[in-house]
C-alpha atoms as a PDB file:
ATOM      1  CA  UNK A   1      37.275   2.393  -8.822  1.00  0.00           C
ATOM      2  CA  UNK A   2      36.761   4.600  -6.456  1.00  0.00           C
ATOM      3  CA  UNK A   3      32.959   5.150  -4.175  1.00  0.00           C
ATOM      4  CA  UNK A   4      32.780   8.612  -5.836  1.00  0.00           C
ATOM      5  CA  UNK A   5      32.371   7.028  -9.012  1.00  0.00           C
ATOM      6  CA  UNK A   6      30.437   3.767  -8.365  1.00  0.00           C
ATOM      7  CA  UNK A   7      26.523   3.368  -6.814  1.00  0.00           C
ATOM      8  CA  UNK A   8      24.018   0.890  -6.732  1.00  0.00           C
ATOM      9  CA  UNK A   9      21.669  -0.838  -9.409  1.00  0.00           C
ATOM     10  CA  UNK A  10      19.642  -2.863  -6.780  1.00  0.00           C
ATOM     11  CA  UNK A  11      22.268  -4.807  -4.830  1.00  0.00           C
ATOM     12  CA  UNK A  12      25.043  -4.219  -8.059  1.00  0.00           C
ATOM     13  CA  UNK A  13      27.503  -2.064  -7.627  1.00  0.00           C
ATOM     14  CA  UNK A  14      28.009   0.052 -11.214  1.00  0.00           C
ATOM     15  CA  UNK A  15      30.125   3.038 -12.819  1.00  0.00           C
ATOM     16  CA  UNK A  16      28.003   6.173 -11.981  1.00  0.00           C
ATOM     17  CA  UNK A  17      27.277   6.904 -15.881  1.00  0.00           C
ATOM     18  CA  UNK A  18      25.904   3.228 -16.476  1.00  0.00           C
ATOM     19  CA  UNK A  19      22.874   3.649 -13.614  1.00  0.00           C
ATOM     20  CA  UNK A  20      20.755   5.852 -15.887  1.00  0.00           C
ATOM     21  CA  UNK A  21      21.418   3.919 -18.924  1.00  0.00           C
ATOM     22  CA  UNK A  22      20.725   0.651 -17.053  1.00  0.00           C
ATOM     23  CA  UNK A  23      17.650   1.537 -15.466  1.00  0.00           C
ATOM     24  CA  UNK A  24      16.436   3.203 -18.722  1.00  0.00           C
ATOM     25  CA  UNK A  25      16.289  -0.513 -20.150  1.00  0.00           C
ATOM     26  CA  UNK A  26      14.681  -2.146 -17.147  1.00  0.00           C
ATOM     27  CA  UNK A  27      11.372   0.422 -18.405  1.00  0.00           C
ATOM     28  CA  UNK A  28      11.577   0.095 -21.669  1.00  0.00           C
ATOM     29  CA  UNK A  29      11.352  -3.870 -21.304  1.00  0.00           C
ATOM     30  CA  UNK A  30       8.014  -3.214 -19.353  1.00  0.00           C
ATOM     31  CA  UNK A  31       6.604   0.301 -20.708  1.00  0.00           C
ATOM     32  CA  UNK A  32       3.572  -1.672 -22.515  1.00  0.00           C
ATOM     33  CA  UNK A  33       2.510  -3.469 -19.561  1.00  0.00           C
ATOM     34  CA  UNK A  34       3.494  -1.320 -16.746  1.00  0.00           C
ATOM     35  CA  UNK A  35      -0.117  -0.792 -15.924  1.00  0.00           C
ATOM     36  CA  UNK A  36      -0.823  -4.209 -15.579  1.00  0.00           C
ATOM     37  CA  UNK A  37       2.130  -5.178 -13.558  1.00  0.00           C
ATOM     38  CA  UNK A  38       1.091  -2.297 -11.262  1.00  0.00           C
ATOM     39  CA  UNK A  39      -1.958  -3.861 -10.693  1.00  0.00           C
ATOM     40  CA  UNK A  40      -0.945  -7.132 -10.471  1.00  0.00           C
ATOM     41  CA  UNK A  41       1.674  -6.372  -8.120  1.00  0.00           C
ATOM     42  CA  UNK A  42       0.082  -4.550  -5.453  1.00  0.00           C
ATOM     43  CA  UNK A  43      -3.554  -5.980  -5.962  1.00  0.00           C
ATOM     44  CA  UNK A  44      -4.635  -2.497  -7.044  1.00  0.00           C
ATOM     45  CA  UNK A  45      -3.894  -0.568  -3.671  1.00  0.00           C
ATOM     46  CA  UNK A  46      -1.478   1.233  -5.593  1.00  0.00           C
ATOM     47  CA  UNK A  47      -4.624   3.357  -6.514  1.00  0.00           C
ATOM     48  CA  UNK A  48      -5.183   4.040  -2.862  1.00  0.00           C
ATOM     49  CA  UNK A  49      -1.828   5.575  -2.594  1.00  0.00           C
ATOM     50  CA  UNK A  50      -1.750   7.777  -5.592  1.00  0.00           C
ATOM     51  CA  UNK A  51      -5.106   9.042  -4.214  1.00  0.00           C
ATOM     52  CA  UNK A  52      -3.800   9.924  -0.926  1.00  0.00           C
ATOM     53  CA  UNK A  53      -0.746  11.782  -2.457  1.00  0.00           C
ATOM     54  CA  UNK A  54      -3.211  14.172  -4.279  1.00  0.00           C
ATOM     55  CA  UNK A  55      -4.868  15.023  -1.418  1.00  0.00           C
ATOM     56  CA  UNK A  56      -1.970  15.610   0.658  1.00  0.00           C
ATOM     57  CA  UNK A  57      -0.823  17.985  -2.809  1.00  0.00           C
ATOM     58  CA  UNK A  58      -3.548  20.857  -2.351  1.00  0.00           C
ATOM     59  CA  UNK A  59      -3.227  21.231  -5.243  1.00  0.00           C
ATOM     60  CA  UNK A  60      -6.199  23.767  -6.790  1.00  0.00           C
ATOM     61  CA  UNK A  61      -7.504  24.953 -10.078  1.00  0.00           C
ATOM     62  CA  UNK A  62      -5.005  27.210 -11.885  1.00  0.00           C
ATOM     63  CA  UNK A  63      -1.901  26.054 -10.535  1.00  0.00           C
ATOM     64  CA  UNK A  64       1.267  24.863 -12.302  1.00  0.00           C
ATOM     65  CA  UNK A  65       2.480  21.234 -11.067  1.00  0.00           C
ATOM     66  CA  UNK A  66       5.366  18.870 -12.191  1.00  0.00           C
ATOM     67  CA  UNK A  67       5.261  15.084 -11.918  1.00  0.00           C
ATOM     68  CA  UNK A  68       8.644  13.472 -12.479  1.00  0.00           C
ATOM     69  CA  UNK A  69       9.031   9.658 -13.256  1.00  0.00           C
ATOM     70  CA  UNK A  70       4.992   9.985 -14.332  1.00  0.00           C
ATOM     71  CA  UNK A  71       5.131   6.474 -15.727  1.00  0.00           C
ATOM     72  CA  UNK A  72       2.098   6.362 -17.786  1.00  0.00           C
ATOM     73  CA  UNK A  73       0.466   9.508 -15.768  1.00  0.00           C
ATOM     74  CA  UNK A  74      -1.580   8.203 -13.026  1.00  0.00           C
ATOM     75  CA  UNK A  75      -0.930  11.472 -10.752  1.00  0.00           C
ATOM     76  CA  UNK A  76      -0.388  13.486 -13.848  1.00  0.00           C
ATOM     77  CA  UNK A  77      -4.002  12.929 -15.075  1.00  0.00           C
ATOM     78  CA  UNK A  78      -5.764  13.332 -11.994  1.00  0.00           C
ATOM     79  CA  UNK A  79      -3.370  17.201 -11.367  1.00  0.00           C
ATOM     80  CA  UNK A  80      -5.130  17.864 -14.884  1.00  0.00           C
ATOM     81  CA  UNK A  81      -8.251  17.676 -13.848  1.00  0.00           C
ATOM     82  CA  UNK A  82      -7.843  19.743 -10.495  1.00  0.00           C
ATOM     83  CA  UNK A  83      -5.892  22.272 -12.339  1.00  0.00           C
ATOM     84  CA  UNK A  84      -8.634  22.951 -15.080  1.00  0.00           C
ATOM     85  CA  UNK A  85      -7.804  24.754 -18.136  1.00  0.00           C
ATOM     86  CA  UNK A  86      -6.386  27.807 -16.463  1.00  0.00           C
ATOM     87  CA  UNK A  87      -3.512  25.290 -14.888  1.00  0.00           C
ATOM     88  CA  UNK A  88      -0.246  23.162 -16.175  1.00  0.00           C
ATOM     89  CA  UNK A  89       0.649  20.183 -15.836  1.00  0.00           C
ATOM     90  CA  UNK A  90       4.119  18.998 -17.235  1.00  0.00           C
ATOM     91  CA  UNK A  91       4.074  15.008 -17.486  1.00  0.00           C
ATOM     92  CA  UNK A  92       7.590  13.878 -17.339  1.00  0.00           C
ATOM     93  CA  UNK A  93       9.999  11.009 -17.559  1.00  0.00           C
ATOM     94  CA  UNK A  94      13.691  10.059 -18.151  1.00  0.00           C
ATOM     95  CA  UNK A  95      12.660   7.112 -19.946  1.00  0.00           C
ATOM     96  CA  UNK A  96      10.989   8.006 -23.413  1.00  0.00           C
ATOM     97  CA  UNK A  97       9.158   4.730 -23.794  1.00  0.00           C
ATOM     98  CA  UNK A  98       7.164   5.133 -20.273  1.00  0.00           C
ATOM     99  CA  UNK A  99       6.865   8.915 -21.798  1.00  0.00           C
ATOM    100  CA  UNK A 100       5.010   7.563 -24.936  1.00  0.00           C
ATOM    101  CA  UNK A 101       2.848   5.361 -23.216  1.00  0.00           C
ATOM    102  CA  UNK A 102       1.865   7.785 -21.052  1.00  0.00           C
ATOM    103  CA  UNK A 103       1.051  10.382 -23.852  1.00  0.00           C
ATOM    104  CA  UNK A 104      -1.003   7.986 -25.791  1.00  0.00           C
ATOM    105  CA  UNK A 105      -2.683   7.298 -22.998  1.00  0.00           C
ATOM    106  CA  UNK A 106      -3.570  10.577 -21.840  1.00  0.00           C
ATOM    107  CA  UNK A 107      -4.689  11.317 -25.430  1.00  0.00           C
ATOM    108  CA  UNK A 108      -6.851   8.179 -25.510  1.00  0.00           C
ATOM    109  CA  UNK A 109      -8.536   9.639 -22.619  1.00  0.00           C
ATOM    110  CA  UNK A 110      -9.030  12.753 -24.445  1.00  0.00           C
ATOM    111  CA  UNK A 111      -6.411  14.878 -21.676  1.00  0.00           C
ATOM    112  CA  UNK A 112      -5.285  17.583 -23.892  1.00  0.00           C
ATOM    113  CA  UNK A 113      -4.957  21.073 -23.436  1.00  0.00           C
ATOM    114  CA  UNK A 114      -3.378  21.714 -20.380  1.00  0.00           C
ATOM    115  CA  UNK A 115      -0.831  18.463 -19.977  1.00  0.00           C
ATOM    116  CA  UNK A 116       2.515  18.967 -21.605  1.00  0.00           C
ATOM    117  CA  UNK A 117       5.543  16.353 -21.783  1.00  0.00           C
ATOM    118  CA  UNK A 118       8.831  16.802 -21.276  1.00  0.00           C
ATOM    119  CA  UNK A 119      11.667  13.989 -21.273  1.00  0.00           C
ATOM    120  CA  UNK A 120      13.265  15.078 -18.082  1.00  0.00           C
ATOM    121  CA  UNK A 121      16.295  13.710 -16.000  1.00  0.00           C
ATOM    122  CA  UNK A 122      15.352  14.841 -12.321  1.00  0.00           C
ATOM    123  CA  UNK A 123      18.769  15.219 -11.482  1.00  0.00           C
ATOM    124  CA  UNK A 124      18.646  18.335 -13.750  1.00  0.00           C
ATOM    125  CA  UNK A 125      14.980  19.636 -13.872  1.00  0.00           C
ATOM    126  CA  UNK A 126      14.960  22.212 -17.353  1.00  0.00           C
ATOM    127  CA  UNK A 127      13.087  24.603 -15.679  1.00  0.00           C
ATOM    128  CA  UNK A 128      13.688  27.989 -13.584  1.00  0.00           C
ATOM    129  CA  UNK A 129      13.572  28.902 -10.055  1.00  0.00           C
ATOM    130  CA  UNK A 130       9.952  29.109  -8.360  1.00  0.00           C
ATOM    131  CA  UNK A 131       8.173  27.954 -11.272  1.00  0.00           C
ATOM    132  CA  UNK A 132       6.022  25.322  -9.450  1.00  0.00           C
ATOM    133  CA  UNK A 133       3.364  25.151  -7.321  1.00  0.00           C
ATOM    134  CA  UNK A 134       3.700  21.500  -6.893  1.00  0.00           C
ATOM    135  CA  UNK A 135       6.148  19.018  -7.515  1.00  0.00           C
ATOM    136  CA  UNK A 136       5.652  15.098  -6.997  1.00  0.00           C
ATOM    137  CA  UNK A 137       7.594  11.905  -8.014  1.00  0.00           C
ATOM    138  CA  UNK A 138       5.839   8.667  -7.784  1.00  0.00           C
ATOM    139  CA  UNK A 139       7.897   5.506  -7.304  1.00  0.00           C
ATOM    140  CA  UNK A 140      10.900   7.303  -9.328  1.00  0.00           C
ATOM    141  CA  UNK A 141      12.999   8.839  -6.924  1.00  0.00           C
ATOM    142  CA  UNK A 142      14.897   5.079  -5.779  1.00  0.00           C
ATOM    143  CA  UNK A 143      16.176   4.552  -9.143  1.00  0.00           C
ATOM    144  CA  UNK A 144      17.311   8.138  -9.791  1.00  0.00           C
ATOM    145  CA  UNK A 145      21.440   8.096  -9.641  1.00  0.00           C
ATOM    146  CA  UNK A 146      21.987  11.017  -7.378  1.00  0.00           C
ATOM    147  CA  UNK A 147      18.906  11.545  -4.974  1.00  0.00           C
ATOM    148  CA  UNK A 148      20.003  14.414  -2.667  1.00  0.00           C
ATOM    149  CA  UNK A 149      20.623  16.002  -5.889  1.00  0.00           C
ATOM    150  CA  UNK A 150      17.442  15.554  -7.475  1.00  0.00           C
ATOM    151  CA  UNK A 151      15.515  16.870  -4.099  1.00  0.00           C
ATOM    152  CA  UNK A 152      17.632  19.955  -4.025  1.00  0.00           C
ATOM    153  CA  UNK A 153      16.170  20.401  -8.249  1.00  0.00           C
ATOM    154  CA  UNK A 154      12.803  19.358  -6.846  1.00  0.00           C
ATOM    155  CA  UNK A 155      13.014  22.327  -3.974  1.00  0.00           C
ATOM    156  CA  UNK A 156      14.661  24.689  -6.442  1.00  0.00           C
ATOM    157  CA  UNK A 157      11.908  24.565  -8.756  1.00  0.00           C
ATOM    158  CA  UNK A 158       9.307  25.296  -6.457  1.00  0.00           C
ATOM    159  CA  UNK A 159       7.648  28.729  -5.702  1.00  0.00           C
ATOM    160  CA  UNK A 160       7.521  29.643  -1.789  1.00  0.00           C
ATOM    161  CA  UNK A 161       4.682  28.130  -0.405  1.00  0.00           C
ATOM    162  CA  UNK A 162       4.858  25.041  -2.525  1.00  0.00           C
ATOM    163  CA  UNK A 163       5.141  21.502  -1.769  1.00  0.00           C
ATOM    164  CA  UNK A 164       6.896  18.079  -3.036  1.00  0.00           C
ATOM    165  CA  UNK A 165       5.597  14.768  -2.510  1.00  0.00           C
ATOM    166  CA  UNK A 166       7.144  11.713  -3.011  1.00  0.00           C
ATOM    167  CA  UNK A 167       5.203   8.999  -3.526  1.00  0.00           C
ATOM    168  CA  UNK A 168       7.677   5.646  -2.610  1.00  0.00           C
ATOM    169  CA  UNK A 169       8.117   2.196  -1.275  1.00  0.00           C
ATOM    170  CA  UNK A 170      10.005   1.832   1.765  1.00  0.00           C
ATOM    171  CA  UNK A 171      10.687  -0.086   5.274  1.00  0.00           C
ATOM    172  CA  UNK A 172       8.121  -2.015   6.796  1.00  0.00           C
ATOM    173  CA  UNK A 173       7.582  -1.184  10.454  1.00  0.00           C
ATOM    174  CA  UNK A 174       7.447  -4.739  11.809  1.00  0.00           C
ATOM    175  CA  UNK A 175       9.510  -7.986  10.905  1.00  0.00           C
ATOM    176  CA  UNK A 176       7.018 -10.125  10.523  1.00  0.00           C
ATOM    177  CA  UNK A 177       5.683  -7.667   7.823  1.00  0.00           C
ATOM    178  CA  UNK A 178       9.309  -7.350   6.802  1.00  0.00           C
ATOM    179  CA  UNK A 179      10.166 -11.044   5.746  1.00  0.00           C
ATOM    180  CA  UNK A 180       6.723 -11.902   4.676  1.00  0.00           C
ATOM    181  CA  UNK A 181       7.246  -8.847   2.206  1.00  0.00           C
ATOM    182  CA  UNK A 182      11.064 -10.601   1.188  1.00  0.00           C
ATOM    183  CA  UNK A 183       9.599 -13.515   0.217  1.00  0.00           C
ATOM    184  CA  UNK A 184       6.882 -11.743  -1.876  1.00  0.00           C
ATOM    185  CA  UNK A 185       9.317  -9.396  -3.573  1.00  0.00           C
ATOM    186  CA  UNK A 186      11.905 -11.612  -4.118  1.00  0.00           C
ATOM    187  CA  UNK A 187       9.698 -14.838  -5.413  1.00  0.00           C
ATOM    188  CA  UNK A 188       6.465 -13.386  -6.855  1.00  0.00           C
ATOM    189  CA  UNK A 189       7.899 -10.371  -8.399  1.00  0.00           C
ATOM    190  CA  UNK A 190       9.997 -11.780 -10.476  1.00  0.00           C
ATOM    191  CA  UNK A 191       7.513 -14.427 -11.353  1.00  0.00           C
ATOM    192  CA  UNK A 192       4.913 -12.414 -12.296  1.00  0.00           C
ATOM    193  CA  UNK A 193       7.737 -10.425 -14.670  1.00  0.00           C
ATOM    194  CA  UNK A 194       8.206 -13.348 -16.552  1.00  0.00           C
ATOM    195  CA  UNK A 195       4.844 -14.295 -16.746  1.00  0.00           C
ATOM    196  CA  UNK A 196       3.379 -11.169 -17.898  1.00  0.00           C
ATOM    197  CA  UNK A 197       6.463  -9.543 -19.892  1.00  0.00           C
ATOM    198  CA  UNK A 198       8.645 -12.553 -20.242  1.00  0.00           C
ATOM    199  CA  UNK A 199      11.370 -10.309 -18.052  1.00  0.00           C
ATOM    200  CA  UNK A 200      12.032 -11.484 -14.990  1.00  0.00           C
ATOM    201  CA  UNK A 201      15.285  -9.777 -13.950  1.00  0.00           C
ATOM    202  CA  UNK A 202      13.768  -6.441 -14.495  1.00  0.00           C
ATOM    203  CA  UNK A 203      11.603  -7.114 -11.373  1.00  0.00           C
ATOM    204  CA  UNK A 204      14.210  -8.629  -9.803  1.00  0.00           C
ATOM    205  CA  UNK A 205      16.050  -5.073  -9.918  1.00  0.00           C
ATOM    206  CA  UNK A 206      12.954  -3.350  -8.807  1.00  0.00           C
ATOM    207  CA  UNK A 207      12.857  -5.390  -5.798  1.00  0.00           C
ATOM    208  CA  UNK A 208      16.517  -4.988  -4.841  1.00  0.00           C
ATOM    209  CA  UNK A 209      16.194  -1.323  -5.563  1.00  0.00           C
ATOM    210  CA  UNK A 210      13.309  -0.869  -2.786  1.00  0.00           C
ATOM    211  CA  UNK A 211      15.517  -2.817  -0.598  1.00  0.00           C
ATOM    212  CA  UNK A 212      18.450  -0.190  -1.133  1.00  0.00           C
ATOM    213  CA  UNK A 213      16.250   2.936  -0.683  1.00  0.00           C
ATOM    214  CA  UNK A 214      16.431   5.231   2.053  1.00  0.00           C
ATOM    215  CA  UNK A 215      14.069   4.457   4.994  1.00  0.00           C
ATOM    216  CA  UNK A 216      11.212   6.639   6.264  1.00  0.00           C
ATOM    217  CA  UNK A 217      13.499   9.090   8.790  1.00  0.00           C
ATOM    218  CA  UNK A 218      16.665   8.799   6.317  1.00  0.00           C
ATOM    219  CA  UNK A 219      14.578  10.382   3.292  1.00  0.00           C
ATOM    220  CA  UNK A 220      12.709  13.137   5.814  1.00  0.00           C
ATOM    221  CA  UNK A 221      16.616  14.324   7.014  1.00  0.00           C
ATOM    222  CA  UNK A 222      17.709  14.402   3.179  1.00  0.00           C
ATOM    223  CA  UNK A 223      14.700  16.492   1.985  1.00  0.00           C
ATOM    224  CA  UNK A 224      15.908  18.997   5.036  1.00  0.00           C
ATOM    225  CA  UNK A 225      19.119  18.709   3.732  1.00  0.00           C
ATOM    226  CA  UNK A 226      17.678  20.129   0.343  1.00  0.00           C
ATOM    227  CA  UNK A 227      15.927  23.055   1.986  1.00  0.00           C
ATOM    228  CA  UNK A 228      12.589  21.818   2.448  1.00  0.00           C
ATOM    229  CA  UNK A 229      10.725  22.916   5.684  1.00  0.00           C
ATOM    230  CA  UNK A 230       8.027  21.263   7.610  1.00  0.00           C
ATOM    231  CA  UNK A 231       8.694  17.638   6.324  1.00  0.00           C
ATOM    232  CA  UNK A 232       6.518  14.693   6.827  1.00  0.00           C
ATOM    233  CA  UNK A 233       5.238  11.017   5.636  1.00  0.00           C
ATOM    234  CA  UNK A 234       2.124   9.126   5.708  1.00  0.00           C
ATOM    235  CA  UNK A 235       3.045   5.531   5.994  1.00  0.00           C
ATOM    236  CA  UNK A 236       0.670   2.735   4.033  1.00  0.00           C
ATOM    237  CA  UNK A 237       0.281  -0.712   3.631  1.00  0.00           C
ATOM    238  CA  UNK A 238       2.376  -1.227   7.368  1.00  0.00           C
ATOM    239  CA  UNK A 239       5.142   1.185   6.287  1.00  0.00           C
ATOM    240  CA  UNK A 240       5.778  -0.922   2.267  1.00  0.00           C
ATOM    241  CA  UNK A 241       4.830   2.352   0.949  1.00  0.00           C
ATOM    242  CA  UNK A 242       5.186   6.136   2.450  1.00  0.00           C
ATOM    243  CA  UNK A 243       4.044   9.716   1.464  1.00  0.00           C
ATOM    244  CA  UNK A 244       6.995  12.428   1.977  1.00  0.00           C
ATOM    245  CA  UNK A 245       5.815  15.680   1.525  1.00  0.00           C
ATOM    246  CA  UNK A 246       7.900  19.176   2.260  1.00  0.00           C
ATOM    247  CA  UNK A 247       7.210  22.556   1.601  1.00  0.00           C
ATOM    248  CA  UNK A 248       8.865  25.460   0.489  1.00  0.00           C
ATOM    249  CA  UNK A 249       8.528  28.302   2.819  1.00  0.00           C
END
């Protein structure tokens, strides 16, 4: 088998075709807990960092955004409220049972009106050119298949003067940081998967997949390669987590 047609499903190597299908059953095993494992998992911060990524958005009332990989809709919900009724917000996910939960969810909540979903595969974005004001992904770009592909969709898909943010775990910046953060992905992780979802392997794969993701410098040159301009991150939690954003000039 040749590279062309092989990549990675955390440290597995698989047939290109199998990724998507593979990682679409890691989330539907934990769709109906996936808020609670967020939580659990990074003791809530992860709230910090979705509240940094909208302000880095500028995002403002009337505007049309995209979230890819919106999970149950976290960054989607809070882009609803800045747009206001006059905006768009398209909540989207490959995997239709994070889509569901996140659409009963965002009814629960009473967020209708201006939030529309759309199963999308971010390697092929259904929408046209310059349609966007702002696109984000939050902790979905490491298990897409193709990635420079999928930032060259995100970038198409924006109108000039836009942004993307991606919203991802990555490299810590020291090694004491980095092996204490081995042990807890490797151990805990998995543990708390099969103590809250009875699935332990699943977040044994999301572990390995962080591992394999591009670092911090890696993922700025890519989203350059894609045509975005002016491209930076915001690192967190001692570089475990980073903010890329790039614009569209």
């Amino acid at each position: 088998m040749s590279d062309e047609k092989i990549t990675h499903f955390g440290y597995q190597q698989v047939p290109v075709e199998e990724k998507a299908s593979r990682v679409r059953a890691v989330f539907d095993s934990v769709a109906s807990r996936y808020d609670l494992m967020n939580d659990l998992m990074s003791l809530g911060i992860h709230r910090l960092w979705k509240r940094h990524t909208i302000e880095l958005s500028g995002v403002r009332h009337g505007q049309r955004v995209l979230d890819l990989a919106s999970g149950t809709g976290d960054l989607a919900e809070r882009f609803a409220g800045i747009v206001g009724p006059g905006g768009e917000v398209i909540m989207s996910d490959i995997n239709a049972a994070m889509l569901r939960e996140g659409r009963e969810r965002m009814i629960n909540r009473g967020r209708v009106g201006n939030l529309h979903y759309v199963l999308i595969n971010a390697e092929q974005i259904p929408f046209p050119a310059d349609h966007f004001d702002c696109v984000t992904i939050g902790f979905g770009l490491r298990n897409v298949t193709h990635k420079q592909r999928a930032l060259e969709e995100m970038q198409r898909v924006l109108r000039p003067g836009g942004r993307a943010l991606i919203l991802e775990f990555s490299h810590p910046l020291s090694k004491p940081l980095s092996k204490a953060y081995d042990l807890y992905s490797f151990s805990v992780l998995p543990t708390l998967g099969r103590l809250v979802v009875n699935d332990p392997e699943s977040y044994r794969y999301l572990a390995e997949s962080i591992r394999m993701h591009p670092d911090q410098e890696t993922l700025r040159a890519m989203m350059e390669t894609a045509g975005f301009e002016r491209c930076d991150y915001y690192n967190h939690s001692g570089g475990i987590v980073a903010i890329h954003r790039g614009f569209k000039l």
